[in-house]
N, C-alpha and C. Protein backbone atom coordinates (compact mmCIF):
# COMPACT_ATOMS: atom_id res chain seq x y z
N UNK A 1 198.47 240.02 105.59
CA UNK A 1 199.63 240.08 106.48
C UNK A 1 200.84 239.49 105.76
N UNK A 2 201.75 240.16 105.83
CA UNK A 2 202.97 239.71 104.75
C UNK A 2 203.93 239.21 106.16
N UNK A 3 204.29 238.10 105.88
CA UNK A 3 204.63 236.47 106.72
C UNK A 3 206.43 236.86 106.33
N UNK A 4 207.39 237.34 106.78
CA UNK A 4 209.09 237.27 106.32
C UNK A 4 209.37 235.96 106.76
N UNK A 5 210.08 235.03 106.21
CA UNK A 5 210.55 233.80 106.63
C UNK A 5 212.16 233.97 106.51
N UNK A 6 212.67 232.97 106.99
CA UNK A 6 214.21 232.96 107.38
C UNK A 6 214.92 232.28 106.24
N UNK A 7 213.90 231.47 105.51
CA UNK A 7 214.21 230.83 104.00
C UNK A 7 214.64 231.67 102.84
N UNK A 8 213.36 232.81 102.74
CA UNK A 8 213.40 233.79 101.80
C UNK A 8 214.39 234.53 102.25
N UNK A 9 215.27 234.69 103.36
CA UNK A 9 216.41 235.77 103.14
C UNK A 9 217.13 235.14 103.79
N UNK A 10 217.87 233.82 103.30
CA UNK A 10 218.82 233.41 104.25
C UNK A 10 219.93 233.94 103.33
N UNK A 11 220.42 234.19 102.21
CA UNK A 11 221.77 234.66 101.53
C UNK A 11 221.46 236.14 101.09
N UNK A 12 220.70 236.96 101.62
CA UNK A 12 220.03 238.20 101.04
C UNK A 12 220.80 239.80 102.23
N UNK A 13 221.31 240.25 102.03
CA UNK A 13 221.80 241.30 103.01
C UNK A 13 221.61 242.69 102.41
N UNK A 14 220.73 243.54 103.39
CA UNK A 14 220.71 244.65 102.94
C UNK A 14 221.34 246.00 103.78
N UNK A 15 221.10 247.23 103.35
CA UNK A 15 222.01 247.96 103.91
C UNK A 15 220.89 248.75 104.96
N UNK A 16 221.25 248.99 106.51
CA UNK A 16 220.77 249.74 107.18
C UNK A 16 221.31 251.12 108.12
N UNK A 17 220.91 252.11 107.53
CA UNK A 17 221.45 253.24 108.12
C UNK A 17 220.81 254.22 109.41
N UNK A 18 221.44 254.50 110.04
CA UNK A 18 220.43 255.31 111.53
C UNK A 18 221.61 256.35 111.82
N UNK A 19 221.14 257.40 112.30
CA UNK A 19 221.65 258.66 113.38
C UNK A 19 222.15 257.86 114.74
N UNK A 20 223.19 258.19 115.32
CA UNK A 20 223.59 258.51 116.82
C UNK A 20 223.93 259.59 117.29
N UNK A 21 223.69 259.99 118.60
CA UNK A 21 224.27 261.07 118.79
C UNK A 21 225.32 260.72 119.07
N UNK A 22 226.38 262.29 119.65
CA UNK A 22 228.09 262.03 119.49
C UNK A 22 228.35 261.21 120.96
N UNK A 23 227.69 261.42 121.76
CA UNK A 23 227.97 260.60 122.84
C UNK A 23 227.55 259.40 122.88
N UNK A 24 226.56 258.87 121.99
CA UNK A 24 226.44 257.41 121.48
C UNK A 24 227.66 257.06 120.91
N UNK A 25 228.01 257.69 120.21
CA UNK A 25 229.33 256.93 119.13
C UNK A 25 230.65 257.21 120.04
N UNK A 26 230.71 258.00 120.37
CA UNK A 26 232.08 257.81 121.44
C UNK A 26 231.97 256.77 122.29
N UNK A 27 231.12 255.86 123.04
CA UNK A 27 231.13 255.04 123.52
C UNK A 27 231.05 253.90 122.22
N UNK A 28 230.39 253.82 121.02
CA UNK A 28 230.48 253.19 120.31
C UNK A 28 232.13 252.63 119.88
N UNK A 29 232.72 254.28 119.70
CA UNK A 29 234.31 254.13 119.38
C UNK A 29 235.14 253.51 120.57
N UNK A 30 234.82 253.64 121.58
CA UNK A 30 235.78 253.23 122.69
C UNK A 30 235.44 252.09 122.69
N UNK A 31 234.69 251.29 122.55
CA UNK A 31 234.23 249.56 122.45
C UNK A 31 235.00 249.31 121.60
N UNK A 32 234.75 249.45 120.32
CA UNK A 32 235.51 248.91 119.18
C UNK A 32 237.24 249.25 119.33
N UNK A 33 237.70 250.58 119.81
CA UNK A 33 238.71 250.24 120.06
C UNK A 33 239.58 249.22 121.16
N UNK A 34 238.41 249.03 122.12
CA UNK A 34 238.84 247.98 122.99
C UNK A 34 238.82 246.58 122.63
N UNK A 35 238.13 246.44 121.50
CA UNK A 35 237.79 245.03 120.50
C UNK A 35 238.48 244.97 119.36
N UNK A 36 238.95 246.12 119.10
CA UNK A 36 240.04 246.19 117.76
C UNK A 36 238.89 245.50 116.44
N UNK A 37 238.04 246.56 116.74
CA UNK A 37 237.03 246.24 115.24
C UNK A 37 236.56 247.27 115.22
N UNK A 38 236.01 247.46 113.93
CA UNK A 38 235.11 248.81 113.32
C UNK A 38 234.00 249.22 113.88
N UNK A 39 233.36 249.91 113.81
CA UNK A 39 232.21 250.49 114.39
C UNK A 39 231.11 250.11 113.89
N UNK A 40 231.35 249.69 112.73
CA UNK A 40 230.18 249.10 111.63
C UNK A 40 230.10 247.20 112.08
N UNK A 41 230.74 247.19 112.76
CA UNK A 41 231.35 245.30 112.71
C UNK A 41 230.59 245.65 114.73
N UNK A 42 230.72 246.47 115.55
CA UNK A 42 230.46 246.57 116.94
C UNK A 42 229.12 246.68 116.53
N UNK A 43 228.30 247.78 115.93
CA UNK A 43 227.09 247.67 115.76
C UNK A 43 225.71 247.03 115.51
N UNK A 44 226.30 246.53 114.28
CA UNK A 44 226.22 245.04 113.68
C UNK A 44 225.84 243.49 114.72
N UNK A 45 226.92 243.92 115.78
CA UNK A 45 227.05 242.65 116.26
C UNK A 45 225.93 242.72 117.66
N UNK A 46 225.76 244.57 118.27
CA UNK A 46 224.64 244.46 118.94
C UNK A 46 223.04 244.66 118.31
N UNK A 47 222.82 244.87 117.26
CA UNK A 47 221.81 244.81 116.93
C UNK A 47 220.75 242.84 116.70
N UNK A 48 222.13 242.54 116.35
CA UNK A 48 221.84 240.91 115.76
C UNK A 48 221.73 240.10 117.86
N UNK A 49 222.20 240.78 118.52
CA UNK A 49 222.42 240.00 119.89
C UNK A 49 221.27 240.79 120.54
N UNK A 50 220.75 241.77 120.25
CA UNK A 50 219.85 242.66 120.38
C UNK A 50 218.39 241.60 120.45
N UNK A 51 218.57 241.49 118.73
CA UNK A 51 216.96 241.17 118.44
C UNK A 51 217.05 239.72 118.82
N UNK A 52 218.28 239.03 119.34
CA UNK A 52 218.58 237.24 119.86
C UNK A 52 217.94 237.38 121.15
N UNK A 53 218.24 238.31 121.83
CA UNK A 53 217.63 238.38 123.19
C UNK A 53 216.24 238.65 123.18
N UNK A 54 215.84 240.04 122.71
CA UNK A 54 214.74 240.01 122.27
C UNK A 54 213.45 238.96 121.85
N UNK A 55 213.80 238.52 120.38
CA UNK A 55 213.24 237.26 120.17
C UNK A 55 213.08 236.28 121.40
N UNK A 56 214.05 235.98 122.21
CA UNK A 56 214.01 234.76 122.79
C UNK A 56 212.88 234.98 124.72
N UNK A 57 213.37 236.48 124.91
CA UNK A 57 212.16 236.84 126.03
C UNK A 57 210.89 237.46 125.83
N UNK A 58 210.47 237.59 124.31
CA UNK A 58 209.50 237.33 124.13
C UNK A 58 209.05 235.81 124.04
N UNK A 59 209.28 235.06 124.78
CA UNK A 59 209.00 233.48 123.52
C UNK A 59 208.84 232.91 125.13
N UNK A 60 209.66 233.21 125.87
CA UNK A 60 210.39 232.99 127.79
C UNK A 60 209.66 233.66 128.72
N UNK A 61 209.13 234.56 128.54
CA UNK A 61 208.74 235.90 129.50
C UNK A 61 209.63 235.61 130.99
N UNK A 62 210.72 236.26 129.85
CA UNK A 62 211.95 236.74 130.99
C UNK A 62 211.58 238.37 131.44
N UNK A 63 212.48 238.28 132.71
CA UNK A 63 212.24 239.61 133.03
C UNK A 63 213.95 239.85 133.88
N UNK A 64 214.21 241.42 133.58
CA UNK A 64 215.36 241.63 134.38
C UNK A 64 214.95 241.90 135.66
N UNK A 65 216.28 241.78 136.69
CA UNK A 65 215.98 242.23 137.79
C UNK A 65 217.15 243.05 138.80
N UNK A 66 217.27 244.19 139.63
CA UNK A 66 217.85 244.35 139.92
C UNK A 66 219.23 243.83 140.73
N UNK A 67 220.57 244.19 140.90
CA UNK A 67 221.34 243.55 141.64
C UNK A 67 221.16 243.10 142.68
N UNK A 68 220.43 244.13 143.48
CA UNK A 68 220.09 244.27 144.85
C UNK A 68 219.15 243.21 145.26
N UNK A 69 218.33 243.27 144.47
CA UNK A 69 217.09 242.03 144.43
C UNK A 69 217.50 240.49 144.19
N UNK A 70 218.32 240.54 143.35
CA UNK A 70 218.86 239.80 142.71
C UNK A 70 219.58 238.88 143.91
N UNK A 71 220.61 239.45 144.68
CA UNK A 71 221.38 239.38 145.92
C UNK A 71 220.48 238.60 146.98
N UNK A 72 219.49 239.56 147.37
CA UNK A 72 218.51 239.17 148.12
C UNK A 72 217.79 238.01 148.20
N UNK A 73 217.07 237.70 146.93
CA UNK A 73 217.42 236.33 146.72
C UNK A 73 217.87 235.32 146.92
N UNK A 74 218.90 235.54 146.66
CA UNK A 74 220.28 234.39 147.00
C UNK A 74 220.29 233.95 148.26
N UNK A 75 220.26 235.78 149.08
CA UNK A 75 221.01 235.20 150.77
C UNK A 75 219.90 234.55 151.25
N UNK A 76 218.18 234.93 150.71
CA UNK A 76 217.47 234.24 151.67
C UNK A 76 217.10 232.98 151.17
N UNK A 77 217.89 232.06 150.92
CA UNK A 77 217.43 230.60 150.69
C UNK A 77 218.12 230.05 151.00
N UNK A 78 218.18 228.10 151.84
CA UNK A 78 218.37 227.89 152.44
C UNK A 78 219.38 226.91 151.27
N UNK A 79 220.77 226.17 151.57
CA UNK A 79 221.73 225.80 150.21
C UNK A 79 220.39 224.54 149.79
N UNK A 80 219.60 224.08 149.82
CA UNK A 80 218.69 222.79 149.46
C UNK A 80 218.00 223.50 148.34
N UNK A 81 217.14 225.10 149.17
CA UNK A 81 216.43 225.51 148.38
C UNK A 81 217.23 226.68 147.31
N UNK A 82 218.64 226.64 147.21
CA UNK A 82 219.19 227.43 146.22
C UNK A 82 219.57 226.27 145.35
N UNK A 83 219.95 224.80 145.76
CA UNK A 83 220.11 223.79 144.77
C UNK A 83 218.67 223.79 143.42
N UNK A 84 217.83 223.71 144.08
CA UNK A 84 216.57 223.62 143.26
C UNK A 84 216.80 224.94 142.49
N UNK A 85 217.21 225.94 143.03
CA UNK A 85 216.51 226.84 142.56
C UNK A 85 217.83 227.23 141.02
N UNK A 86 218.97 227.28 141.76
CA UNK A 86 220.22 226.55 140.42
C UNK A 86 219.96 225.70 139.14
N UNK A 87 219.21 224.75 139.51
CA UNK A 87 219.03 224.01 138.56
C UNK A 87 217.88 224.21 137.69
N UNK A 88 216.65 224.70 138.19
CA UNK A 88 215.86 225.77 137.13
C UNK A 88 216.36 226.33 136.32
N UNK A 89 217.18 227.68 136.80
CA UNK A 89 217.90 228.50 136.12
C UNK A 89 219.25 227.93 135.22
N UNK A 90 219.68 226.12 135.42
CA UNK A 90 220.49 226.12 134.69
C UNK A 90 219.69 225.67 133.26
N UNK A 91 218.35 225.26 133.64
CA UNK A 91 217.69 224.33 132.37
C UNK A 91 217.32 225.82 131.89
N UNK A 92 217.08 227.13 132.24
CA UNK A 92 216.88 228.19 131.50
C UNK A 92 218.06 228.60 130.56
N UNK A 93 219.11 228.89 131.37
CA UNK A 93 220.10 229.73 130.68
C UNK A 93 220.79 228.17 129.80
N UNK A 94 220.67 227.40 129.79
CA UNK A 94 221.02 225.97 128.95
C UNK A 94 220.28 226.73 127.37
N UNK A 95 218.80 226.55 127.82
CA UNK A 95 218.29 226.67 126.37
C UNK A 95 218.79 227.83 126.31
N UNK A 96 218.53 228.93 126.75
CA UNK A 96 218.92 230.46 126.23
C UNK A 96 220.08 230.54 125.37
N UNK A 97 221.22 230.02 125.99
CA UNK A 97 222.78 229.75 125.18
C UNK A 97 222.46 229.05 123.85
N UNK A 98 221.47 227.70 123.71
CA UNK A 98 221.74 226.73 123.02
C UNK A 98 220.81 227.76 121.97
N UNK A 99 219.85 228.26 122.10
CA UNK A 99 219.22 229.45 120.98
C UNK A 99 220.24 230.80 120.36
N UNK A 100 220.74 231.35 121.26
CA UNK A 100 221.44 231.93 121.18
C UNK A 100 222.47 231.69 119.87
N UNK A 101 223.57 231.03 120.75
CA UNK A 101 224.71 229.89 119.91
C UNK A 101 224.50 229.78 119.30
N UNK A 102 223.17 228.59 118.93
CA UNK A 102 222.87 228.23 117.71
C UNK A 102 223.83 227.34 116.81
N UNK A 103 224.62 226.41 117.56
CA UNK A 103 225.74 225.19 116.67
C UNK A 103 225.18 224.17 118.12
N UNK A 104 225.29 223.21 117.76
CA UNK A 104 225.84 222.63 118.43
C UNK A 104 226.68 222.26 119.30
N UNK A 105 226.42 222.05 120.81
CA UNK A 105 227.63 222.04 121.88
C UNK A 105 228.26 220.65 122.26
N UNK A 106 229.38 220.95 122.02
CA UNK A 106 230.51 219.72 122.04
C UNK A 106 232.13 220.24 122.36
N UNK A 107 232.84 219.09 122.43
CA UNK A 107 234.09 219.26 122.27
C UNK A 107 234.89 219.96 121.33
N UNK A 108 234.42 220.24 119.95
CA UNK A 108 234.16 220.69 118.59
C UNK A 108 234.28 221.60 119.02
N UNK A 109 233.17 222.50 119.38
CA UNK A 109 232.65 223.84 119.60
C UNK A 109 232.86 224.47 121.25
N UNK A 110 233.85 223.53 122.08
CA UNK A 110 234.27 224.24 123.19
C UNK A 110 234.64 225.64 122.84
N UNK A 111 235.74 225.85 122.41
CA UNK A 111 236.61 227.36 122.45
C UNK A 111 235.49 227.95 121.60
N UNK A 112 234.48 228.40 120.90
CA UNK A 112 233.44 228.97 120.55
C UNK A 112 232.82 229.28 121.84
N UNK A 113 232.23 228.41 122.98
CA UNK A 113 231.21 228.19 123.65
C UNK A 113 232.54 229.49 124.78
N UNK A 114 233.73 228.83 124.63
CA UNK A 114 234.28 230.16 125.76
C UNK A 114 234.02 231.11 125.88
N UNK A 115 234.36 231.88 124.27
CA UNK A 115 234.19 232.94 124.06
C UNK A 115 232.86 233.56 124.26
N UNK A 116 231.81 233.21 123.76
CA UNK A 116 230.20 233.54 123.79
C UNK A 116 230.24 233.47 125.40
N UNK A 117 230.63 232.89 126.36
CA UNK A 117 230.50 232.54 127.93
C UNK A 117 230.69 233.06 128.59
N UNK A 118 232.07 233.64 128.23
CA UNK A 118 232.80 235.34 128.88
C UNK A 118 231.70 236.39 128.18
N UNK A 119 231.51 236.80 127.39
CA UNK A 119 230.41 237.32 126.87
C UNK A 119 229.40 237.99 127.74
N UNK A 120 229.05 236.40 127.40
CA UNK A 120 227.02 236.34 128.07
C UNK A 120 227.00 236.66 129.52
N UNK A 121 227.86 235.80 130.04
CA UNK A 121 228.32 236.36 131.87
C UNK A 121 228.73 237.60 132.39
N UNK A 122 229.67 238.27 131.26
CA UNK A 122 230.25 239.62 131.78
C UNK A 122 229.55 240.73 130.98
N UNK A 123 230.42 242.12 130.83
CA UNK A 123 229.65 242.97 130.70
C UNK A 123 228.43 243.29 129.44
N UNK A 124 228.36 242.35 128.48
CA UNK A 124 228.25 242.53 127.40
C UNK A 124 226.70 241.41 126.88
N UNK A 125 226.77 241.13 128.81
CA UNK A 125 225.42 239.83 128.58
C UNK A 125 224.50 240.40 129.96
N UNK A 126 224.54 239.19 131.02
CA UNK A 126 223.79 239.31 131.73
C UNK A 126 224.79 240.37 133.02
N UNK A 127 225.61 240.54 132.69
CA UNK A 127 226.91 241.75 133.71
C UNK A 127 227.08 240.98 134.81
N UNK A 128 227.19 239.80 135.07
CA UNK A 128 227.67 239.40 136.57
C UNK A 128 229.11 239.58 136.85
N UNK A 129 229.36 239.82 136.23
CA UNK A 129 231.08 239.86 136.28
C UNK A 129 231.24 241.47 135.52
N UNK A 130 232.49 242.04 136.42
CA UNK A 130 233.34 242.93 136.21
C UNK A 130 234.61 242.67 135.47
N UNK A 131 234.80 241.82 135.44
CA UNK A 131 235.89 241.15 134.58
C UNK A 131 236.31 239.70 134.35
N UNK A 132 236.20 239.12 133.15
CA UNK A 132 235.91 237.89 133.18
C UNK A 132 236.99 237.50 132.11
N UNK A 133 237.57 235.87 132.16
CA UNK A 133 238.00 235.69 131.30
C UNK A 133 237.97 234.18 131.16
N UNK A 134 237.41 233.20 129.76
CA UNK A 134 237.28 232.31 129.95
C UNK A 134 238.03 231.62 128.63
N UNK A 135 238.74 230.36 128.83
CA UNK A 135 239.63 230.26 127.76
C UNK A 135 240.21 228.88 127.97
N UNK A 136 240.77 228.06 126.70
CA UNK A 136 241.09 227.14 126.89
C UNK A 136 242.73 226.87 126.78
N UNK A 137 243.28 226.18 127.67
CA UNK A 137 244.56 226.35 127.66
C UNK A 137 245.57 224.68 128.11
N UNK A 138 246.08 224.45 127.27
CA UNK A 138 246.92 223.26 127.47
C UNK A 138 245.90 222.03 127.87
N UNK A 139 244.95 221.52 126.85
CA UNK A 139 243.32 221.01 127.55
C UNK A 139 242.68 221.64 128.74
N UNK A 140 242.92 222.38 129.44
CA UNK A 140 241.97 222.79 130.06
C UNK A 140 241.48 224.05 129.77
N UNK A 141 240.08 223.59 130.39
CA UNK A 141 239.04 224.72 130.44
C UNK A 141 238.69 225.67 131.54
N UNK A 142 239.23 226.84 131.23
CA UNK A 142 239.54 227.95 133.07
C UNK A 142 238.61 228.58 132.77
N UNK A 143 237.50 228.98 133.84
CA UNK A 143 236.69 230.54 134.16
C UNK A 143 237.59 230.89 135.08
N UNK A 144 237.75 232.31 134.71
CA UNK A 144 238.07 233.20 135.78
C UNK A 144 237.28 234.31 135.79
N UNK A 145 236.91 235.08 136.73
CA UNK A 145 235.95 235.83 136.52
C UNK A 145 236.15 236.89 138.01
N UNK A 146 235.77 237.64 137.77
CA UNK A 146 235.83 238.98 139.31
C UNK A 146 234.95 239.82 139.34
N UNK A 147 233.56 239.45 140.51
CA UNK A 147 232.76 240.57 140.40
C UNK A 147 232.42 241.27 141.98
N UNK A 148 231.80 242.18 142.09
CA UNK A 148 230.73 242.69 143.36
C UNK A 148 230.03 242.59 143.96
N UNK A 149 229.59 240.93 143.89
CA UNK A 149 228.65 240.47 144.15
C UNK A 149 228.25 239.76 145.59
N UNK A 150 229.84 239.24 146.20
CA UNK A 150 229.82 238.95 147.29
C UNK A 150 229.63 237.25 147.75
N UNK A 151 230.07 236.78 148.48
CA UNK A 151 230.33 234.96 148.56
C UNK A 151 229.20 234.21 148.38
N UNK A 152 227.95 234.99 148.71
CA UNK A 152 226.68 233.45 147.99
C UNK A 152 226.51 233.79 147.12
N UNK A 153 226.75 234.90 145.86
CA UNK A 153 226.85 234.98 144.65
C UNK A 153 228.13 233.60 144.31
N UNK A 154 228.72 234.23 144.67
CA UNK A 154 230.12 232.78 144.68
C UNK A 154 230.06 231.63 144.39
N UNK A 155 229.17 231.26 145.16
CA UNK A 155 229.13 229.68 145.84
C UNK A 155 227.41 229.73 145.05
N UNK A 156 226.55 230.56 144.43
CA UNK A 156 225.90 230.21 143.51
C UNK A 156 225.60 229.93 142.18
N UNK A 157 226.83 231.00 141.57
CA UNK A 157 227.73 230.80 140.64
C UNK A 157 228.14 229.58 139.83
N UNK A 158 229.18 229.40 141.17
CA UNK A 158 230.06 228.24 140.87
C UNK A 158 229.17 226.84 140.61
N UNK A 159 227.98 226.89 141.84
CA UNK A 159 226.71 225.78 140.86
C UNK A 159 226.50 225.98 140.04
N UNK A 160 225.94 226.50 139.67
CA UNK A 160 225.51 226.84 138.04
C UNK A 160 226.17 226.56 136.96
N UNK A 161 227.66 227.03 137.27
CA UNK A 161 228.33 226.79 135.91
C UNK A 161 229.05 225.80 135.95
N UNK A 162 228.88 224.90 137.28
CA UNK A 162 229.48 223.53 137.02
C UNK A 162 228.46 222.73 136.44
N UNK A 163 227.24 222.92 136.83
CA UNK A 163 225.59 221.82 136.25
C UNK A 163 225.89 222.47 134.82
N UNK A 164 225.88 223.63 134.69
CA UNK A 164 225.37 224.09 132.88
C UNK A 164 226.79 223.40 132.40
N UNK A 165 227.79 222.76 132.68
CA UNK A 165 229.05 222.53 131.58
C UNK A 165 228.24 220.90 131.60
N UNK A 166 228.23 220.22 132.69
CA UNK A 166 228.44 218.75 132.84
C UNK A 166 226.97 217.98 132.84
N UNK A 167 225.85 219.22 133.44
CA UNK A 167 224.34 218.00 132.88
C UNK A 167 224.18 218.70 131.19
N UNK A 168 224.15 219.63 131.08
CA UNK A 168 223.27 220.04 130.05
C UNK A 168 223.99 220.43 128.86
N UNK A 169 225.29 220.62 128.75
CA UNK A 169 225.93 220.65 127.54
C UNK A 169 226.54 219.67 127.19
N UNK A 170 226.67 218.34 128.06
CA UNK A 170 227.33 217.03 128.13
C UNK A 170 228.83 216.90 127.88
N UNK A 171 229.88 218.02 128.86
CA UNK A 171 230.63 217.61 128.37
C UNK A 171 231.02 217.32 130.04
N UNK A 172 231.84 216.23 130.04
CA UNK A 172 232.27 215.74 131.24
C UNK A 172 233.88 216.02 131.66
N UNK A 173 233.53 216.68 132.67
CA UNK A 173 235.04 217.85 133.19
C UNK A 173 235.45 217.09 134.58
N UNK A 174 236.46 216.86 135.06
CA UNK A 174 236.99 216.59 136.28
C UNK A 174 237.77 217.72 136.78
N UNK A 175 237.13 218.35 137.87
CA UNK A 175 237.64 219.52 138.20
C UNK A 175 238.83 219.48 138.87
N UNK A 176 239.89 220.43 138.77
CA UNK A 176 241.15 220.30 138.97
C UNK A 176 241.26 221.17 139.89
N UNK A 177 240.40 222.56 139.77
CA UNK A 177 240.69 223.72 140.92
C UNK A 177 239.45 224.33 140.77
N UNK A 178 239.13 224.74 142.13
CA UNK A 178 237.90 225.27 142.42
C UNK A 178 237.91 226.08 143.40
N UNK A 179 238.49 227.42 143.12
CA UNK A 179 238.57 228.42 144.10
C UNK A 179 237.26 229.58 143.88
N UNK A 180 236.82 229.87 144.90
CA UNK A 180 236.25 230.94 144.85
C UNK A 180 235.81 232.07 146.58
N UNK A 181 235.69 233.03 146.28
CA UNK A 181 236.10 234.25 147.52
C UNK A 181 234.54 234.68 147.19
N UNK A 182 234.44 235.98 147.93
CA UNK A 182 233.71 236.78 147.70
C UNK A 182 233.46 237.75 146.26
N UNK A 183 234.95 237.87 145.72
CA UNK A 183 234.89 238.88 144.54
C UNK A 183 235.71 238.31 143.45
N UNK A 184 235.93 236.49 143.35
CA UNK A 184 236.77 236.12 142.56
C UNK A 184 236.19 234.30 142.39
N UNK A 185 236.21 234.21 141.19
CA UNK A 185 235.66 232.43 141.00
C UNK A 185 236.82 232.24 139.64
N UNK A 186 237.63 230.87 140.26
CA UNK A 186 238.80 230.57 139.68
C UNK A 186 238.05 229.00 139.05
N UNK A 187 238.11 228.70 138.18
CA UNK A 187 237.29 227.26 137.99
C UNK A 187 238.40 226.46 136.86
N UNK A 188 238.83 225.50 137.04
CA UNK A 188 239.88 225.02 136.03
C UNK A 188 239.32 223.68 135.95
N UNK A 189 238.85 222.96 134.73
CA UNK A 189 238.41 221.62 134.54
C UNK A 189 238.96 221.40 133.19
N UNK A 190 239.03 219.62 133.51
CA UNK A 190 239.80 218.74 132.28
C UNK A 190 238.75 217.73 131.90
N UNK A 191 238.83 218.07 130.50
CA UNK A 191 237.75 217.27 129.56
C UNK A 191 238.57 215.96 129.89
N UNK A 192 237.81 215.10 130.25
CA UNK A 192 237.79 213.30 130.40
C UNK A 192 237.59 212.63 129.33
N UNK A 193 238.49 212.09 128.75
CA UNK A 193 238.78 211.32 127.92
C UNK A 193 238.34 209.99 127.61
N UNK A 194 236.81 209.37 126.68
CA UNK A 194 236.60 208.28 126.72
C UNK A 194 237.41 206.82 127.08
């Protein structure tokens, strides 16, 4: 059994070529033009996020699940038993990011952690969001985000990604604004200053 290690090809890059059809690559092209990168640089970047996910629900035995189900969920638990059930899922998607990522999470590596966040949340990760944008601005740290999901998506959300910033990535935020609707979560927090 021939064993590949991550040692033996950590400075080693080789070339890989495949067929698409034309309606693969037209959606290929319309990404990259919406990213203002090459097609070779879009590809690239889902194959490597590809086999990250991959790798990591084989290792997890994750499983997807529909919206609908997904929803369902939510509405039938009572806010005690969606607290518990938040905080599972934040010690999941904690490690998932921190494998993922792969640096270290800090103050350092905030505006990294944005970008990958809008990402992983919107269309290009787990799709909860229809449009997302997360970014750091004048010290603060804003989610904004807009999806279909409806107000205990909202208000389950907004747990989640307040526990995943402040238990498990340790950075300590004093929230400044905390709006959220049915189809919109506004979140604005200020890193606290030793």
């Amino acid at each position: 059994m021939n064993v590949i290690t991550e040692k033996k090809l950590k400075n080693k890059t080789n070339f890989l070529g495949f067929r698409l059809s034309e309606k693969l690559l037209l959606k290929l092209d319309i990404i990259a033009n919406q990213e203002n990168k090459t097609r070779g640089l879009i590809a690239k970047e889902a194959v490597k996020q590809w086999i990250n996910i991959k790798q990591y629900e084989a290792g997890n035995e994750m499983i997807t699940i529909p919206k609908k189900l997904f929803l369902d969920l939510i509405e039938s638990h009572s806010e005690e038993s969606l607290d518990n059930i938040t905080g599972k899922m934040v010690v999941l998607l904690s490690d998932f990011i921190k494998f993922i990522f792969n640096k270290p999470l800090n103050i350092k590596t905030l505006e990294d952690y944005a970008v990958f966040s809008s990402n992983f949340f919107g269309k290009k990760g787990l799709r909860w969001f229809n449009n997302i944008d997360v970014k750091i601005e004048n010290g603060f740290y804003i989610f904004r985000g807009l999806h279909d999901l409806g107000e205990n998506f909202s208000f389950f959300f907004v747990k989640i990604y307040r526990k995943l910033l402040s238990e498990h990535f340790n950075f300590d935020f004093i929230t400044k604004i905390e709006e959220s609707s049915p189809f919109l979560i506004n979140l604005k927090f200020k890193y606290k200053n030793d």
